[in-house]
Protein backbone atom coordinates (compact mmCIF):
# COMPACT_ATOMS: atom_id res chain seq x y z
CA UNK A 1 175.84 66.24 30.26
CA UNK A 2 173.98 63.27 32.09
CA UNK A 3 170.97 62.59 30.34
CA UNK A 4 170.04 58.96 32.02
CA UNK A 5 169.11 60.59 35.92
CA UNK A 6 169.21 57.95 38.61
CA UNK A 7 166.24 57.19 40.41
CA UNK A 8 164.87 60.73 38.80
CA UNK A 9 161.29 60.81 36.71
CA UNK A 10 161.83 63.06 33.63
CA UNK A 11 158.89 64.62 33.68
CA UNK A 12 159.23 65.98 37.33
CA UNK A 13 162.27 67.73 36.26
CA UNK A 14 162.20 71.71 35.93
CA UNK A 15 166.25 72.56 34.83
CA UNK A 16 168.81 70.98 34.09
CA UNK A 17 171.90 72.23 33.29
CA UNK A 18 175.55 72.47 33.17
CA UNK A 19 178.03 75.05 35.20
CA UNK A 20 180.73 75.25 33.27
CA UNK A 21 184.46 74.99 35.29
CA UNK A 22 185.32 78.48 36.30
CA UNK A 23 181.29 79.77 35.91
CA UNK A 24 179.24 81.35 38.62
CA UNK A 25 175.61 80.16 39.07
CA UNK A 26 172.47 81.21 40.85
CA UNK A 27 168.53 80.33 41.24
CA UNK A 28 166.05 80.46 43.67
CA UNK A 29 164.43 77.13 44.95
CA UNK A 30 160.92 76.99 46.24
CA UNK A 31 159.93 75.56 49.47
CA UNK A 32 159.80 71.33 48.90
CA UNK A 33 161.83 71.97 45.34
CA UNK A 34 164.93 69.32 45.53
CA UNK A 35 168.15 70.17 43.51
CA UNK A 36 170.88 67.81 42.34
CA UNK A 37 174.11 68.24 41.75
CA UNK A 38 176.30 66.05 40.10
CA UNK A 39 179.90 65.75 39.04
CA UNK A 40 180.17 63.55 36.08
CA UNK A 41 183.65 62.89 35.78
CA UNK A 42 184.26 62.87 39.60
CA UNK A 43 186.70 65.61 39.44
CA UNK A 44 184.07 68.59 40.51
CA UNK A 45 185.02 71.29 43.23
CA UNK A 46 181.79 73.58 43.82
CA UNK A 47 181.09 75.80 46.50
CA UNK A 48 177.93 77.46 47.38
CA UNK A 49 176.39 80.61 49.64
CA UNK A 50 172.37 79.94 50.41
CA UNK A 51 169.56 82.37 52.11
CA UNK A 52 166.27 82.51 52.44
CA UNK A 53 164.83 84.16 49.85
CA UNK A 54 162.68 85.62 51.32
CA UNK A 55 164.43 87.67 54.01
CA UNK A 56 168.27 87.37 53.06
CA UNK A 57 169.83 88.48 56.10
CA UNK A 58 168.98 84.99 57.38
CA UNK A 59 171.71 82.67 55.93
CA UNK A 60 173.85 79.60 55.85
CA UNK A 61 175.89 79.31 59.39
CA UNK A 62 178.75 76.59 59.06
CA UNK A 63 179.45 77.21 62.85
CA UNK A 64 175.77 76.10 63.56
CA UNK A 65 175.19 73.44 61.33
CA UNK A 66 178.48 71.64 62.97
CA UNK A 67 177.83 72.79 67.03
CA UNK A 68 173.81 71.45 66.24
CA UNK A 69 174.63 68.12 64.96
CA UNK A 70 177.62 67.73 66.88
CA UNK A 71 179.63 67.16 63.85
CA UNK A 72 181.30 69.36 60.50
CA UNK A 73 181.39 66.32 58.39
CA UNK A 74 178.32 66.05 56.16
CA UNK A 75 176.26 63.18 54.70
CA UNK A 76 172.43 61.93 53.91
CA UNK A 77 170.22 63.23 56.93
CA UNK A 78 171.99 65.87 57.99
CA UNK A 79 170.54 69.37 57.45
CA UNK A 80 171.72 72.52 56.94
CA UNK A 81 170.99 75.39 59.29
CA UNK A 82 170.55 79.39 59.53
CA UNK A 83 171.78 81.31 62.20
CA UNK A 84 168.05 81.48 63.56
CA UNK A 85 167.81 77.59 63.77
CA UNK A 86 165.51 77.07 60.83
CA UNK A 87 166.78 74.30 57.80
CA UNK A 88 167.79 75.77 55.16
CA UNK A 89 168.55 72.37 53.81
CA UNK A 90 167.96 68.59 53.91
CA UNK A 91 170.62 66.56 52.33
CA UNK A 92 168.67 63.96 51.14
CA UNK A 93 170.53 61.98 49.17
CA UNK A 94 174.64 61.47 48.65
CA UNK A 95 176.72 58.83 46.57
CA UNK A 96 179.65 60.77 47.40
CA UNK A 97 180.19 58.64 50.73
CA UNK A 98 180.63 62.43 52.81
CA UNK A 99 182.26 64.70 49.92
CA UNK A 100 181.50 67.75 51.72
CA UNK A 101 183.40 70.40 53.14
CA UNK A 102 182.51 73.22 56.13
CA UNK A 103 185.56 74.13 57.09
CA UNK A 104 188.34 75.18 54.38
CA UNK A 105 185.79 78.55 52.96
CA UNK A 106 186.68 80.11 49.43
CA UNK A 107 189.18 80.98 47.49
CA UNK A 108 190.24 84.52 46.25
CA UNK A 109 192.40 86.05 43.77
CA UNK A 110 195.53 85.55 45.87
CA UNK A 111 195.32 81.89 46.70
CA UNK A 112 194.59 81.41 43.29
CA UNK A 113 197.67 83.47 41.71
CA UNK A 114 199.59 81.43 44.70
CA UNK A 115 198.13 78.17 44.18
CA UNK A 116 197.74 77.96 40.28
CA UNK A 117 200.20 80.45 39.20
CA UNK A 118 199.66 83.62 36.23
CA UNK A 119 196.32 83.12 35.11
CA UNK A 120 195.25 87.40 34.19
CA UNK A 121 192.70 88.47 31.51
CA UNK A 122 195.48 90.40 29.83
CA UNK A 123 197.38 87.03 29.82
CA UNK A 124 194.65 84.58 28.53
CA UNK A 125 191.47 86.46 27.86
CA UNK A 126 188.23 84.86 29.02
CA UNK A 127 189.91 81.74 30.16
CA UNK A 128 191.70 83.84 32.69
CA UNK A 129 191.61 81.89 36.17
CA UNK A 130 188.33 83.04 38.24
CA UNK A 131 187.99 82.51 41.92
CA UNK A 132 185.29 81.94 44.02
CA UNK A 133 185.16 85.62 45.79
CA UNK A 134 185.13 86.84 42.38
CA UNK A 135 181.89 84.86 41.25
CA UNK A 136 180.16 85.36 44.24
CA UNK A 137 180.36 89.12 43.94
CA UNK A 138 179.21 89.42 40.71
CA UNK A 139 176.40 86.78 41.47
CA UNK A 140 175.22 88.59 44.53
CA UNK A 141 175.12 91.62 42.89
CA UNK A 142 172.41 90.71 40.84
CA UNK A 143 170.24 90.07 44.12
CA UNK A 144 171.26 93.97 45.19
CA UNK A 145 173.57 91.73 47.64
CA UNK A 146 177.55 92.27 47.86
CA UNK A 147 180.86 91.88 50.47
CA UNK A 148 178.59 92.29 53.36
CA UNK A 149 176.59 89.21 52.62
CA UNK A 150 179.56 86.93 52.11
CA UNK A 151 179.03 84.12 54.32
CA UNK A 152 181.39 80.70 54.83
CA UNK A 153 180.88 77.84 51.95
CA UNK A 154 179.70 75.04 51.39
CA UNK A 155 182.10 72.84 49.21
CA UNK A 156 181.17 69.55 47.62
CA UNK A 157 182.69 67.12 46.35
CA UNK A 158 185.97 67.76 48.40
CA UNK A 159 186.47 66.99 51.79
CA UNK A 160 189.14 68.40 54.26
CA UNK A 161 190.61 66.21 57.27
CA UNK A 162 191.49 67.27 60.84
CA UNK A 163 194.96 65.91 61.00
CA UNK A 164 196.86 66.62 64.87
CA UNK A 165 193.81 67.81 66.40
CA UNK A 166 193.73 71.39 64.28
CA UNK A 167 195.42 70.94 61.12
CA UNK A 168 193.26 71.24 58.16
CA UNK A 169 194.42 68.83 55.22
CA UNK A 170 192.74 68.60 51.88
CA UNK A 171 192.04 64.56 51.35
CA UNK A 172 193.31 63.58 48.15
CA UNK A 173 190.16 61.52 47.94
CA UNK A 174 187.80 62.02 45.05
CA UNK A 175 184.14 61.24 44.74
CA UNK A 176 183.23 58.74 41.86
CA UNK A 177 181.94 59.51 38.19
CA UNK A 178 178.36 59.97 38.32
CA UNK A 179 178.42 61.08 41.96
CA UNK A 180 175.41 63.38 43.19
CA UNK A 181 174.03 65.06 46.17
CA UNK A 182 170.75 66.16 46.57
CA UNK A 183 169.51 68.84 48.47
CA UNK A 184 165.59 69.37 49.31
CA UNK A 185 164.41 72.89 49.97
CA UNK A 186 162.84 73.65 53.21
CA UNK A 187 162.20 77.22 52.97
CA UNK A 188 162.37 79.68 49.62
CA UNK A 189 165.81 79.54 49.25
CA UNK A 190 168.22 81.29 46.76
CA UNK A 191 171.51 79.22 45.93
CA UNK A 192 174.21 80.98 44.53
CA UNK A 193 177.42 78.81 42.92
CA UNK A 194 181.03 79.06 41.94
CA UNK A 195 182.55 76.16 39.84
CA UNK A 196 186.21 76.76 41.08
CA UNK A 197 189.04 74.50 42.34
CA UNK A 198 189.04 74.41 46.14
CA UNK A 199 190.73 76.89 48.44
CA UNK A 200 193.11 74.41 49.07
CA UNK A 201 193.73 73.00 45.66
CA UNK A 202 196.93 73.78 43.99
CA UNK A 203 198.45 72.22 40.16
CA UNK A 204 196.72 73.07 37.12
CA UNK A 205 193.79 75.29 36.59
CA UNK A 206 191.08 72.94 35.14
CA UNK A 207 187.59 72.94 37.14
CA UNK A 208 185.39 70.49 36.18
CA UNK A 209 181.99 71.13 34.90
CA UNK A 210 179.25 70.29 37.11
CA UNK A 211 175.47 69.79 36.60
CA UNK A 212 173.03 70.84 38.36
CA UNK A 213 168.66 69.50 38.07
CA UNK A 214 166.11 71.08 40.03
CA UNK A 215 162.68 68.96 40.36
CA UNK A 216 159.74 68.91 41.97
CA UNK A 217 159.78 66.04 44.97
CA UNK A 218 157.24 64.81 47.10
CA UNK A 219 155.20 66.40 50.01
CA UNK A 220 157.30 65.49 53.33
CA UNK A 221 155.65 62.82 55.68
CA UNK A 222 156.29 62.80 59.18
CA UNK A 223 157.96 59.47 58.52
CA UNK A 224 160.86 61.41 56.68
CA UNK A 225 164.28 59.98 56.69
CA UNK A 226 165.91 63.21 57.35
CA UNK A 227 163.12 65.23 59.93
CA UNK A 228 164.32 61.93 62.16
CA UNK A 229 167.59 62.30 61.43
CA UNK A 230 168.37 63.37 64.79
CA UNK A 231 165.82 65.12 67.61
CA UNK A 232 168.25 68.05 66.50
CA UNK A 233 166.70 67.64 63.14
CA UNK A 234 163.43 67.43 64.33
CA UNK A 235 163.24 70.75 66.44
CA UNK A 236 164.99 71.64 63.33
CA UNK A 237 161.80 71.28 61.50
CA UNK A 238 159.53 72.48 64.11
CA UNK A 239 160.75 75.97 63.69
CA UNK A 240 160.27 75.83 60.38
CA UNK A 241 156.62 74.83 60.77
CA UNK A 242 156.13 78.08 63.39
CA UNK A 243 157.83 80.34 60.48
CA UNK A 244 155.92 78.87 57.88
CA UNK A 245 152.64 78.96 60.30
C-alpha cells in the first residue's frame, strides 16, 4: 500500500484503501470529492460502472463520452458523460500517458474459463477465478440495482488499439509503477469496481491489487483545466450548473 501520495495533503484525505485482485468495490462520492486510483506495481486491470447517486437510471454512456469529444481514447481533461449530457466525471489528473479503455466492456464467466482456464470454487475455494459480471452483480445488489443496470466499462490501466480500421487489439503496453488517475466528482456519484484481468487478457490468473484514496479537493474556478478542456466540456458543465440550480 502507497503511503507517500504524490502531490496529495494527508490531512485532506477521507479513505484509502486497497482492492484486492479479484475483489469487487463500491462507494459513493460527493459532488467536488476527487478519487485516486493507483496501480502500484503497474500491472492493475480495473473496471468500473458509475451513476448518479442520486437518480441511478442516469449513468455512464461510453457511446457519448467518445461521439462528444470526438474521440474513445481517454486522458487529463477529458470528462466523462451520462446519457443526459451532464459530467459524471473530470479526469483530472493521469500518469498513465492514456491507460484507459471504452471499448473492449467486461468480462464474464465464459471468457474467463476460456481465457484463464479451470478456475471453480469446488476446484480452489475462495481463490476461485471471479469475473467482472460476477462482482458487479453482487455489488449492485447492494444498491437494490441488478442485470438491468449493467452498463459498458470503464477500464484503466489497459488500453485497446484500433488495428485495420475495426479490429480491437489489447496493447501489450503497461502503465508504470506508481501510476494514478484521478477522477473529480461532478455530481453525487456512486462508483462501483471490479479488480479483474481485462476482457481481453488471457495467461495466468493474477490481478493486481489496486488502491484507491478519496479526498476532499478544491472548489472549481472558472479557470479550470478541465471545464476548458474543450467548448464540449464546457456546455458539459453548464448542464450541470442548470441540474444543480
Amino acid at each position: 500500500m502507497i503511503t507517500n501520495h504524490k502531490n496529495l495533503h494527508t490531512d485532506a484525505i477521507l479513505l484509502d484503501e486497497v482492492i484486492p485482485g479479484g475483489a469487487k468495490w463500491s462507494k459513493i462520492l460527493k459532488r467536488g470529492q476527487k478519487i485516486r486510483i493507483t496501480t502500484e506495481d503497474g500491472l492493475g486491470s480495473l473496471s468500473l460502472m458509475f451513476y448518479n447517486a442520486d437518480n441511478t437510471a442516469e449513468r455512464f454512456n461510453s457511446a457519448d463520452t467518445a461521439k462528444i469529444q470526438w474521440n474513445a481514447f481517454l486522458t487529463k481533461g477529458k470528462v466523462l458523460y451520462s446519457e443526459l449530457g451532464h459530467i459524471l466525471f473530470s479526469i483530472t489528473e493521469d500518469t498513465t500517458e492514456g491507460m484507459f479503455d471504452t471499448l473492449a466492456g467486461i468480462n464474464n464467466p465464459r471468457l474467463i474459463h476460456k481465457n484463464f482456464g479451470e478456475g471453480t470454487f469446488d476446484a480452489i475455494r475462495n481463490r476461485y477465478y471471479k469475473s467482472d459480471r460476477e462482482n458487479f452483480l453482487v455489488e449492485l445488489g447492494k444498491y437494490g440495482m441488478g442485470k438491468r443496470d449493467m452498463i459498458p466499462c470503464l477500464n484503466l490501466f489497459r488500453k485497446v488499439d484500433v488495428k485495420e480500421g475495426s479490429k480491437l487489439v489489447l496493447s501489450q503496453k503497461r502503465a508504470k509503477p506508481e501510476s494514478y488517475v484521478e477522477l473529480r466528482a461532478e455530481m453525487n456519484i456512486l462508483l462501483v469496481a471490479s479488480n479483474t484481468p481485462h476482457s481481453m487478457e488471457s495467461g495466468t490468473y493474477n490481478p493486481s491489487p489496486v488502491q484507491v484514496t478519496i479526498y476532499n479537493a478544491q472548489a472549481i474556478t472558472e479557470d479550470d483545466f478541465c471545464m476548458n478542456y474543450t467548448p464540449e466540456a464546457k456546455r458539459g458543465f453548464e448542464n450541470n450548473k442548470r441540474y444543480f440550480a
